[in-house]
Every structure is written in structure tokens, then in C-alpha cells.
C-alpha atoms as a PDB file:
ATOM      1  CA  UNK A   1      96.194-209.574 139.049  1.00  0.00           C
ATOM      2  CA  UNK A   2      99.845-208.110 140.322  1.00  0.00           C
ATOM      3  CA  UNK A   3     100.451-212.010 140.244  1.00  0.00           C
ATOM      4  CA  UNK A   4     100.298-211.882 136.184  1.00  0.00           C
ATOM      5  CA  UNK A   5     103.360-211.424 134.160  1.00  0.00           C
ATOM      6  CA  UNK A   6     104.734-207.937 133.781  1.00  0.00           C
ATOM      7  CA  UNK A   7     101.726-206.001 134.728  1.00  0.00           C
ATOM      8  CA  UNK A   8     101.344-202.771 134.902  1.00  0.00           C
ATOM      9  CA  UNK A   9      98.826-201.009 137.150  1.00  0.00           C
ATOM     10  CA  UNK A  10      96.332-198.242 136.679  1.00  0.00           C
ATOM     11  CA  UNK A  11      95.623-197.594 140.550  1.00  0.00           C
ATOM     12  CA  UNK A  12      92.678-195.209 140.841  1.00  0.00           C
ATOM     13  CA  UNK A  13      91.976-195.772 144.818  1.00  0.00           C
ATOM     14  CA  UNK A  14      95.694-196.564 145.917  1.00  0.00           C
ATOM     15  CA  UNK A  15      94.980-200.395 145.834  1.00  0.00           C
ATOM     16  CA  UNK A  16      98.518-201.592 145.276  1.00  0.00           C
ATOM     17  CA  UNK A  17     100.237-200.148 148.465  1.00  0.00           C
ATOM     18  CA  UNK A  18      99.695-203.091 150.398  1.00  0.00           C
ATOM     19  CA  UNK A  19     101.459-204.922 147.868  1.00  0.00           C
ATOM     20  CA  UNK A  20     104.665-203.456 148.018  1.00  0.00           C
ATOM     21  CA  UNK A  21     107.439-205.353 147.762  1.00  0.00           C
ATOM     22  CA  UNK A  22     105.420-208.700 147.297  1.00  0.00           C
ATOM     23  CA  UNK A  23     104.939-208.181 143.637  1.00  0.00           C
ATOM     24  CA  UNK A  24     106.776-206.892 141.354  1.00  0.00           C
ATOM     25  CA  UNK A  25     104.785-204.371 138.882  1.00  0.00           C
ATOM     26  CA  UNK A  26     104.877-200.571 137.456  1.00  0.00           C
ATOM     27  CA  UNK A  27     102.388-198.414 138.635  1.00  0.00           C
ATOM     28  CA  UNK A  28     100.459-195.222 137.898  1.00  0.00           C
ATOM     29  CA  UNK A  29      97.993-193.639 140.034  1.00  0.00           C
ATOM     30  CA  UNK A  30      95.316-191.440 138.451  1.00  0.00           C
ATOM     31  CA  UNK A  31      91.794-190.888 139.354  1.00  0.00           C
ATOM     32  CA  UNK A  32      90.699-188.524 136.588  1.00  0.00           C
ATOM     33  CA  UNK A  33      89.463-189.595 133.144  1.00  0.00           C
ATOM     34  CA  UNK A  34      92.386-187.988 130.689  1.00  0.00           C
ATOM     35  CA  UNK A  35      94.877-188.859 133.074  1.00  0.00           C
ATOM     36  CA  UNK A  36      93.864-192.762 133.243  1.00  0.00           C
ATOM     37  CA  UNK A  37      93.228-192.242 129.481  1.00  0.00           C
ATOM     38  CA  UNK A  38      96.781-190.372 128.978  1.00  0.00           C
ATOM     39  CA  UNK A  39      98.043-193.605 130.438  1.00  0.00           C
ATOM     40  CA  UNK A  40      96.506-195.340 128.332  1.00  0.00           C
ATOM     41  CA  UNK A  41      97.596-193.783 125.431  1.00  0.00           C
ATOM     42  CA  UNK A  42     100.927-193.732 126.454  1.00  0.00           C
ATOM     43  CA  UNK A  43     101.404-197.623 126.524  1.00  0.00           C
ATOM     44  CA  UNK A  44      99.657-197.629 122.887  1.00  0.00           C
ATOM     45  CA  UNK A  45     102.379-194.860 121.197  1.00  0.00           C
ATOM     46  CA  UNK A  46     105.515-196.503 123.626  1.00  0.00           C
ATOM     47  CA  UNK A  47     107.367-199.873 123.663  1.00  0.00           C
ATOM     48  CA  UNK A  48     107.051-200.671 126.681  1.00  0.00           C
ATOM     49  CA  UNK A  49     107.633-204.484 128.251  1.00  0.00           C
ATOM     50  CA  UNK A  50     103.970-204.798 130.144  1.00  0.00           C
ATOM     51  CA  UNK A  51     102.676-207.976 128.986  1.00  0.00           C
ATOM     52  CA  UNK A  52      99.312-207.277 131.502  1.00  0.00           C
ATOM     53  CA  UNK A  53      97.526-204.126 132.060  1.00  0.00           C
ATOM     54  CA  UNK A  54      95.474-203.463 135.272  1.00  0.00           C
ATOM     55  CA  UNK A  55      93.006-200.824 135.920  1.00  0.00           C
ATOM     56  CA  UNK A  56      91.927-200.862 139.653  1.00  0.00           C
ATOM     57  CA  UNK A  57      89.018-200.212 139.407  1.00  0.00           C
ATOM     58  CA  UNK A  58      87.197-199.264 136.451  1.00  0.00           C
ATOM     59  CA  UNK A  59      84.515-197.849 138.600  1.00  0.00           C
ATOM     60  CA  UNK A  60      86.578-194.920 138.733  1.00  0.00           C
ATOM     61  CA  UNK A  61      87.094-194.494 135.556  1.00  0.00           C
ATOM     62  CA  UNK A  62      83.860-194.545 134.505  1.00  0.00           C
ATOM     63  CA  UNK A  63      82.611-192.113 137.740  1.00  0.00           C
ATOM     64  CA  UNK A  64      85.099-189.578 136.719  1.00  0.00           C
ATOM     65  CA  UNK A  65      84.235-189.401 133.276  1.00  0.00           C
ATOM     66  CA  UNK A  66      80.808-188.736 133.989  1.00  0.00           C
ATOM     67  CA  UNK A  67      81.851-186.464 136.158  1.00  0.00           C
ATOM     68  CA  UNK A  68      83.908-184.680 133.597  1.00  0.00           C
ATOM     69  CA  UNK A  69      81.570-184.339 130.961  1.00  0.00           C
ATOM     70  CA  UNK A  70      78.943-183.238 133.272  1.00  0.00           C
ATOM     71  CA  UNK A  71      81.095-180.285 134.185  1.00  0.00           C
ATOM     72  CA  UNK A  72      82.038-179.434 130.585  1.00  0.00           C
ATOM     73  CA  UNK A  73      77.955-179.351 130.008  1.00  0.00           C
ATOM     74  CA  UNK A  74      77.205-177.220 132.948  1.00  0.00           C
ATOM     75  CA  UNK A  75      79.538-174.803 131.532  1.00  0.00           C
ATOM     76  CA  UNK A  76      78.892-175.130 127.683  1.00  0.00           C
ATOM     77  CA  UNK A  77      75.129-175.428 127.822  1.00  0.00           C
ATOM     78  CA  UNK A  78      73.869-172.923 130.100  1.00  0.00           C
ATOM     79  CA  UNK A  79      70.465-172.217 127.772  1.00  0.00           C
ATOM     80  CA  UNK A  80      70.443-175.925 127.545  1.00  0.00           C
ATOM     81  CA  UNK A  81      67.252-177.780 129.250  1.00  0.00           C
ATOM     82  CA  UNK A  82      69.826-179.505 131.426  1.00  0.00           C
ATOM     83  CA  UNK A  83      71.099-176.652 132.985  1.00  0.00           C
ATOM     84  CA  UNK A  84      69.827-176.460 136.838  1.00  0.00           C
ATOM     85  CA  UNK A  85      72.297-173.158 137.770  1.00  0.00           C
ATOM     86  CA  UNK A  86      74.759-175.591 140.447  1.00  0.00           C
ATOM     87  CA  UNK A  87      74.230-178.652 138.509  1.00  0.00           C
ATOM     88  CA  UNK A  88      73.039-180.119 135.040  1.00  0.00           C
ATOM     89  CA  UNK A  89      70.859-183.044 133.831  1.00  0.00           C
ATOM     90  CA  UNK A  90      71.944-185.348 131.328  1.00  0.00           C
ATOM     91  CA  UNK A  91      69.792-185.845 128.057  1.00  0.00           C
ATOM     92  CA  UNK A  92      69.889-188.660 126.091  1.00  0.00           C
ATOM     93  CA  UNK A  93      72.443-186.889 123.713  1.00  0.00           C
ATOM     94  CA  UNK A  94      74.979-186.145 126.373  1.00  0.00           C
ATOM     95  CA  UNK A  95      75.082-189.888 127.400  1.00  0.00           C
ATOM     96  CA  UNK A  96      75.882-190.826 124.031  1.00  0.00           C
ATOM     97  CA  UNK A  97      79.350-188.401 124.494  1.00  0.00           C
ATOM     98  CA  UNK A  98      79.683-190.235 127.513  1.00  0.00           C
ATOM     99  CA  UNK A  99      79.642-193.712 126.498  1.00  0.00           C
ATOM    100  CA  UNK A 100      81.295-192.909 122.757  1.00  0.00           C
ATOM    101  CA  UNK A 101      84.686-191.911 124.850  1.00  0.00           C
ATOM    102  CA  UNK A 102      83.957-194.822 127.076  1.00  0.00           C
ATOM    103  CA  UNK A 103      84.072-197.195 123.842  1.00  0.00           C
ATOM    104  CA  UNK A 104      87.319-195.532 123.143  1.00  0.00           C
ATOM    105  CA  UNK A 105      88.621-195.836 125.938  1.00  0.00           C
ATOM    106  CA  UNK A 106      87.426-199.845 126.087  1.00  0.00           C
ATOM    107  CA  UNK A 107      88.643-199.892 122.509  1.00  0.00           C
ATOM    108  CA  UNK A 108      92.133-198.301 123.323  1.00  0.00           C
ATOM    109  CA  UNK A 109      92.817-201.222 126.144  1.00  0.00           C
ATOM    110  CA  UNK A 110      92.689-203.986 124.010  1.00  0.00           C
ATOM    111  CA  UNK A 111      95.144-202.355 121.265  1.00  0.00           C
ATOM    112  CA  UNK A 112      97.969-202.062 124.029  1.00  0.00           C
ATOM    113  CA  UNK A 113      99.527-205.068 122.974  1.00  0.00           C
ATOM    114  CA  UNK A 114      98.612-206.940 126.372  1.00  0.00           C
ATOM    115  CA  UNK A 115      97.370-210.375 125.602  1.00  0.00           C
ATOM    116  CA  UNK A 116      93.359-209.797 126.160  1.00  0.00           C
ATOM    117  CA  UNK A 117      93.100-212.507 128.778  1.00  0.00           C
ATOM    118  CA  UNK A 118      95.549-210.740 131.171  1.00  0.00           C
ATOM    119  CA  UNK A 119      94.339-207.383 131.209  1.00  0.00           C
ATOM    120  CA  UNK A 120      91.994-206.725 134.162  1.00  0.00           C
ATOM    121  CA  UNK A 121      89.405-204.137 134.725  1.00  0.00           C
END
């Protein structure tokens, strides 16, 4: 992927040090949720010259925004049926949050502006 043209890279697990100076690219390392998706939203409200987008790896992403809503629930919904004191239980309902900002998120990626063949997840 750092081979495509004017990428820029979403590094979530520090995946593009080995490639310094071999390639050339921009890159932005983020592990939470909002940050990757403040990234994201950056390159959609900015010209910017990227012609590819990476995100390395999604994985992350998508562990982090579970992670993130699960900690908003344990704190919201504390007379919720989820709510096991140190940890809570996803229903049904909270996955749909989940995967709605996921969607957005998937949504958001191919509106950068990236031709949709070169951006890689």
C-alpha cells in the first residue's frame, strides 16, 4: 500500500516505521476511535493532495470503538441489564450504536476523494 500514489497512512500499531525513508507517504498515528475518525474527517473538510488513504489496520479501529462505546454504557446505564459493576454487556441495541458509527465511519472513507480502488483497510 505505501507503494500507491500519494498515500496517506492511518497507522494504528506503528506499521510504517520500517518503511522509513523507502516510501514516500504522510502519516498519522492514532489508535482511538475519534482520533482515527478526526482524521478522517479532516481529509473530507481539507484539500489535501492524498490520492490513497491507508488505515493499518482496521482491526483497531473497530476494537477501539467497541471499546469506547462500551465505556460510555458502563457509565450511562448503570440500572441498565448490562451493567455488571467493573464491566457491561452489550444488548442488541447497543450493537446497533456500534455498527451505525462504524457505517459512518465506512461511509466517510469513501467520500475522501481517494479513488476507491486505492484506499486500503
Amino acid at each position: 500500500g505505501l507503494g500507491f500514489p500519494e498515500p496517506c497512512v492511518i497507522d494504528c500499531e506503528a506499521g510504517t516505521a520500517a518503511y522509513a525513508g523507502r516510501h514516500k507517504y504522510e502519516v498519522v498515528h492514532a489508535t482511538a476511535a475519534d482520533t482515527i475518525m478526526s482524521s478522517v474527517n479532516w481529509l473530507l473538510e481539507h484539500e489535501h493532495p492524498f490520492q490513497s488513504l491507508i488505515v493499518d489496520p482496521i482491526s483497531v479501529y473497530w476494537e477501539s470503538l467497541q471499546s469506547k462505546w462500551t465505556d460510555i454504557l458502563l457509565r450511562r446505564n448503570k440500572q441498565g441489564r448490562g451493567y455488571r459493576y467493573e464491566y457491561y454487556e452489550l444488548s442488541a441495541r447497543d450493537w446497533m450504536l456500534i455498527k451505525n458509527e462504524l457505517k459512518t465511519f465506512l461511509r466517510k472513507l469513501l467520500e475522501i476523494g481517494c479513488q476507491e480502488e486505492q484506499i486500503l483497510l
